[in-house]
N, C-alpha and C. Protein backbone atom coordinates (compact mmCIF):
# COMPACT_ATOMS: atom_id res chain seq x y z
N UNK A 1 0.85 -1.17 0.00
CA UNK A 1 0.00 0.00 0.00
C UNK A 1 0.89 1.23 0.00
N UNK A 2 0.64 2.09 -0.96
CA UNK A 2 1.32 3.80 -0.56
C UNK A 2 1.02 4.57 0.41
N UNK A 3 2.46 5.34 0.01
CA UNK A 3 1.66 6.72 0.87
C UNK A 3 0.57 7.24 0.73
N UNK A 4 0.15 7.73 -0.33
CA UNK A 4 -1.17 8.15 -0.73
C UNK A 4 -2.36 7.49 -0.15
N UNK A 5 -2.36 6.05 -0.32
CA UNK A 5 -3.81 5.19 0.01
C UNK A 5 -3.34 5.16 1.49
N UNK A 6 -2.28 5.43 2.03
CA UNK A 6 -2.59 5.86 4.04
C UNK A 6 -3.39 7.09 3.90
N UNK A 7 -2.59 7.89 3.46
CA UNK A 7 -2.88 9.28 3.99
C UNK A 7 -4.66 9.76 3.15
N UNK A 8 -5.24 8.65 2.49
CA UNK A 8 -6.68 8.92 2.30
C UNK A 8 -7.40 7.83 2.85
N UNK A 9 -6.55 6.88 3.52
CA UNK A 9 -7.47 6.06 5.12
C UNK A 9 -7.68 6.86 5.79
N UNK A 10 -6.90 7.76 6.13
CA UNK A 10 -6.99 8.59 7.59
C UNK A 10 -7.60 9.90 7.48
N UNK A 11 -8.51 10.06 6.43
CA UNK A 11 -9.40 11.42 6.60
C UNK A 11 -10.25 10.82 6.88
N UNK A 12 -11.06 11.96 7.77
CA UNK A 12 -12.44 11.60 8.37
C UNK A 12 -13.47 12.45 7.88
N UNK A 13 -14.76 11.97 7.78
CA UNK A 13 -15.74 12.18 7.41
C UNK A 13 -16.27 12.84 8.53
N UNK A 14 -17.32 14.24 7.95
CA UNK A 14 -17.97 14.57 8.72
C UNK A 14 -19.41 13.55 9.34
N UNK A 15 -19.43 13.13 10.25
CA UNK A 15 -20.71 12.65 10.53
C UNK A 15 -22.16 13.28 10.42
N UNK A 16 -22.67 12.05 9.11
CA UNK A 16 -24.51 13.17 8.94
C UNK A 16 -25.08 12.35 9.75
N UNK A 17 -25.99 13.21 10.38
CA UNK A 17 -27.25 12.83 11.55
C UNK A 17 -28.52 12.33 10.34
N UNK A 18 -28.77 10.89 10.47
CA UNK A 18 -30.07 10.52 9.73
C UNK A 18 -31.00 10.83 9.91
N UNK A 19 -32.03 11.34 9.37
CA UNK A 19 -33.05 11.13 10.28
C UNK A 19 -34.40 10.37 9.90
N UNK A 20 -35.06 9.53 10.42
CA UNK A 20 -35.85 8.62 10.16
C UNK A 20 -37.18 9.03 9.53
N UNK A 21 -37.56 8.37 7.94
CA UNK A 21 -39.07 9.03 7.65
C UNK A 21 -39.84 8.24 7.40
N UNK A 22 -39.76 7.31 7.73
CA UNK A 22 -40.98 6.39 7.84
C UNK A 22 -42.07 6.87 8.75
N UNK A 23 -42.96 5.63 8.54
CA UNK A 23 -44.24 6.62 9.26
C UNK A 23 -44.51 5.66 11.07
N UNK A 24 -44.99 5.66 11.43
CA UNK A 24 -45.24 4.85 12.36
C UNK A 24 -46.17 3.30 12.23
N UNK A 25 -46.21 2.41 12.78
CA UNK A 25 -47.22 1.52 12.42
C UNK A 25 -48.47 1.57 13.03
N UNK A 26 -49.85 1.08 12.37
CA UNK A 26 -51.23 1.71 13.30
C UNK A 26 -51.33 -0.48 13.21
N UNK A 27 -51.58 -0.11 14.75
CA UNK A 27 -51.90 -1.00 15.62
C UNK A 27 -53.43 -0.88 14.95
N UNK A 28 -54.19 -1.87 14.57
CA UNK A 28 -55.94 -2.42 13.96
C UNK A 28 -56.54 -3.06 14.84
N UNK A 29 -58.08 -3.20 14.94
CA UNK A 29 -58.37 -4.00 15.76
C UNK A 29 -58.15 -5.48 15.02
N UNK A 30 -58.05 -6.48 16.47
CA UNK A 30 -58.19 -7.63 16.46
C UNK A 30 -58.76 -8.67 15.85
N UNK A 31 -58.77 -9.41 15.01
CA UNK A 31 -59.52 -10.36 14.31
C UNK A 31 -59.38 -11.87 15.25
N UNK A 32 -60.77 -12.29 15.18
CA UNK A 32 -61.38 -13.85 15.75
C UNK A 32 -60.80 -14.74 14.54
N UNK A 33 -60.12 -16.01 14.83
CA UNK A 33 -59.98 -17.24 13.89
C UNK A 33 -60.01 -18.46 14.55
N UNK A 34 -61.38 -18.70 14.60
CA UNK A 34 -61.63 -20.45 15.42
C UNK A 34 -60.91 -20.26 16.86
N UNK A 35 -61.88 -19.05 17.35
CA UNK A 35 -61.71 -18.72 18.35
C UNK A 35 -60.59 -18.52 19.29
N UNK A 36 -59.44 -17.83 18.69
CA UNK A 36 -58.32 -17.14 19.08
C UNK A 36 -58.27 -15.70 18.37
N UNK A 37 -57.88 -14.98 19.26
CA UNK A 37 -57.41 -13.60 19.07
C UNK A 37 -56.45 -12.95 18.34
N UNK A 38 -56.81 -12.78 16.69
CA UNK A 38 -55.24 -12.40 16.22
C UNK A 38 -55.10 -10.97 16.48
N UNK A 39 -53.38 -10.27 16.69
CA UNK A 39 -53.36 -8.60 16.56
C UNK A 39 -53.47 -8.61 15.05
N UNK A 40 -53.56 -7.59 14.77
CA UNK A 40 -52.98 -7.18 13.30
C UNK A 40 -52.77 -6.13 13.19
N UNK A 41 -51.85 -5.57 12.58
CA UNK A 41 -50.86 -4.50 12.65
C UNK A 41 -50.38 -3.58 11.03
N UNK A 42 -51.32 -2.86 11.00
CA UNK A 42 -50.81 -1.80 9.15
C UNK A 42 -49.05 -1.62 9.29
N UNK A 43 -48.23 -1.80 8.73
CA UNK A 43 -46.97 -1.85 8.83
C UNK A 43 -46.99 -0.24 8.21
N UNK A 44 -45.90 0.90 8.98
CA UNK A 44 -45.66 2.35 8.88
C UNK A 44 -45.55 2.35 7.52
N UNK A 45 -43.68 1.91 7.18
CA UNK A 45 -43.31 1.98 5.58
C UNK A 45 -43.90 1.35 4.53
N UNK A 46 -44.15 0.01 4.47
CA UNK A 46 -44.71 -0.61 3.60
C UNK A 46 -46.39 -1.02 3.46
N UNK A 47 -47.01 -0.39 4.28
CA UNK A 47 -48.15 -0.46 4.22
C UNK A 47 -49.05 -2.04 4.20
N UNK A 48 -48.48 -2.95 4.28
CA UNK A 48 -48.85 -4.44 4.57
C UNK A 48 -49.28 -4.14 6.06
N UNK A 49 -50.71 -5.46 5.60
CA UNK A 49 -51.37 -5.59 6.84
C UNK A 49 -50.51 -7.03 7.75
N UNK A 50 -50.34 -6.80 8.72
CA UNK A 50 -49.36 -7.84 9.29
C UNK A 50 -50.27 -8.99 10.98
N UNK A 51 -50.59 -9.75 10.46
CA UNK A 51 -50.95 -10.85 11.64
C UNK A 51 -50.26 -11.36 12.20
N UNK A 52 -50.27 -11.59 13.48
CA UNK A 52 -49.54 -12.40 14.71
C UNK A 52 -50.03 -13.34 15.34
N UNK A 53 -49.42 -14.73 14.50
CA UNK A 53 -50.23 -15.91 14.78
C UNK A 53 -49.12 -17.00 14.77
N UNK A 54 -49.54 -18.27 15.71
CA UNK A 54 -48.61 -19.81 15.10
C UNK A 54 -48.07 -20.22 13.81
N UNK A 55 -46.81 -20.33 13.68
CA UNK A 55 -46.26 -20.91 12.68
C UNK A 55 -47.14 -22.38 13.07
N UNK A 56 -47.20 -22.99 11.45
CA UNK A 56 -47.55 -24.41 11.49
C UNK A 56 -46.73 -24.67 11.96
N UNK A 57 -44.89 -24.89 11.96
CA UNK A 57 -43.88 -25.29 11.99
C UNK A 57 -43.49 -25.96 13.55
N UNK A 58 -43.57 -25.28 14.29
CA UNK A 58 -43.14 -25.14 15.75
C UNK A 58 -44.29 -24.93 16.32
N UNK A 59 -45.73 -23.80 16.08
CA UNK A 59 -46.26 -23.09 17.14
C UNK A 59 -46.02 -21.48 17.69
N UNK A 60 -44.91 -21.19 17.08
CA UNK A 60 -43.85 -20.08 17.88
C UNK A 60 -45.08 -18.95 17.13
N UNK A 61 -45.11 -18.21 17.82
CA UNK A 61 -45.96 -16.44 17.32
C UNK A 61 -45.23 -16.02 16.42
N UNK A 62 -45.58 -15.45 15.28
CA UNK A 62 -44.75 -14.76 14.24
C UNK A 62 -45.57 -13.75 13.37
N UNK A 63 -45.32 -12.77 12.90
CA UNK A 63 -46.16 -11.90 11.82
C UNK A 63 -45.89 -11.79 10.81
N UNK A 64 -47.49 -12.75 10.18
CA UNK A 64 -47.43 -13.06 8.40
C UNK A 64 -48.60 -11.96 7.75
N UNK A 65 -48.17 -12.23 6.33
CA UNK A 65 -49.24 -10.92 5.46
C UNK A 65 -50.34 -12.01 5.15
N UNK A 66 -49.99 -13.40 5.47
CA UNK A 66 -51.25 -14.83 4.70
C UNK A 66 -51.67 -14.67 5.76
N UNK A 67 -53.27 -14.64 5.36
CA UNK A 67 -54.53 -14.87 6.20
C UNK A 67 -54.72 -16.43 6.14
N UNK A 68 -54.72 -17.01 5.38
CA UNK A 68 -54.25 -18.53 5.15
C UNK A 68 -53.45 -19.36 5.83
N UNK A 69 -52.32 -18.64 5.97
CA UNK A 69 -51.55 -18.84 6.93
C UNK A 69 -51.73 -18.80 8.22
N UNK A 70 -52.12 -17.77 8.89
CA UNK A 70 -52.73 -17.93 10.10
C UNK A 70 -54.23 -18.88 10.67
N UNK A 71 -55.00 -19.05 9.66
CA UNK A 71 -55.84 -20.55 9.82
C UNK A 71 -55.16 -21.19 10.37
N UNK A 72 -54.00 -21.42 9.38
CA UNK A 72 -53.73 -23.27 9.52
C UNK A 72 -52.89 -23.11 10.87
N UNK A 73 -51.84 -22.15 10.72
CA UNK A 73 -51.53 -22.06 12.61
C UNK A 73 -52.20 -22.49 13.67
N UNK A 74 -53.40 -21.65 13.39
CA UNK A 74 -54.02 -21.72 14.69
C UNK A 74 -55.24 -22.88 15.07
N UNK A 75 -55.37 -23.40 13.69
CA UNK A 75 -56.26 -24.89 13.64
C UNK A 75 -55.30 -25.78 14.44
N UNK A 76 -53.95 -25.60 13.82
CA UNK A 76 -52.81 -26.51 14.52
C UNK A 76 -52.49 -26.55 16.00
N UNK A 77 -52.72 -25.17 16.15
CA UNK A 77 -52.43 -25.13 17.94
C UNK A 77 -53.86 -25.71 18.20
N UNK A 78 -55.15 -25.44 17.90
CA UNK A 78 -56.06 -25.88 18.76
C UNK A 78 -55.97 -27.47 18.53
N UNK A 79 -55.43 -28.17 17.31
CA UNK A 79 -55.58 -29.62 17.23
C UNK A 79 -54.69 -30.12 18.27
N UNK A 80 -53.35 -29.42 18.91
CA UNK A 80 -52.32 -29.88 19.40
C UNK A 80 -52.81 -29.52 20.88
N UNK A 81 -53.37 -28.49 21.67
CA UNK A 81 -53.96 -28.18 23.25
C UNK A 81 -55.01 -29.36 22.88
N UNK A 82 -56.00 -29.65 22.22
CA UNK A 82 -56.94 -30.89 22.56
C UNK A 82 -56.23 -32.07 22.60
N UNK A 83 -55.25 -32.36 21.71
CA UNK A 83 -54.54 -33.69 22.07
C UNK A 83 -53.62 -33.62 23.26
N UNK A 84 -53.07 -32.69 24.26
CA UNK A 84 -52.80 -32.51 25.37
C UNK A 84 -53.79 -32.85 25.71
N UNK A 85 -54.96 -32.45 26.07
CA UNK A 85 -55.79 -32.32 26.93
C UNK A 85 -56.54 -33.72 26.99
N UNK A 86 -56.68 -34.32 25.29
CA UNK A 86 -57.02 -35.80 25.78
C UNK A 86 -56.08 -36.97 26.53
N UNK A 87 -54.67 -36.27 26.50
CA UNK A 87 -53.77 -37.28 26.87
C UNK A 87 -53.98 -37.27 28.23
N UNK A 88 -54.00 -35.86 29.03
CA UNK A 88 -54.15 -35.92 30.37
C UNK A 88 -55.19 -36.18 30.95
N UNK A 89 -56.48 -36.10 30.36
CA UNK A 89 -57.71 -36.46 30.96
C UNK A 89 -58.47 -38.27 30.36
């Protein structure tokens, strides 16, 4: 490496302050699916409506844009608490 490519490592940049323009996200009311409570959530920047429901996968809460998707989640959790519930009773 040269002199040159040191001595233009070592200038510094003024630091720009970003500033953020997105919009905020609007919290929606709640939607019923086979009787669980989804949130749903208008996303600020991109404007997608966003649900918070069971992955089929695991169970784990996650927020999808498929309404489809959240069915089958939550059919899945209720098929999986009744088969608890028949095992223990």
């Amino acid at each position: 490496m040269g002199v040159g490519m040191l001595s233009l490592l070592s200038v510094t940049h003024p630091v720009k302050k970003v500033r953020y323009k997105g919009t905020p996200s609007e919290i929606m009311e709640p939607i019923e699916v086979e009787g669980r409570t989804i949130k749903v959530l208008r996303h600020g920047n991109t404007g997608h409506v966003l649900y918070y429901a069971p992955r089929t996968s695991d169970l784990e809460y996650h927020w999808t844009m498929d309404l489809e998707t959240v069915r089958k989640g939550v059919e899945k959790l209720n098929e999986e608490e009744a088969s608890k519930k028949s095992q223990v009773g």
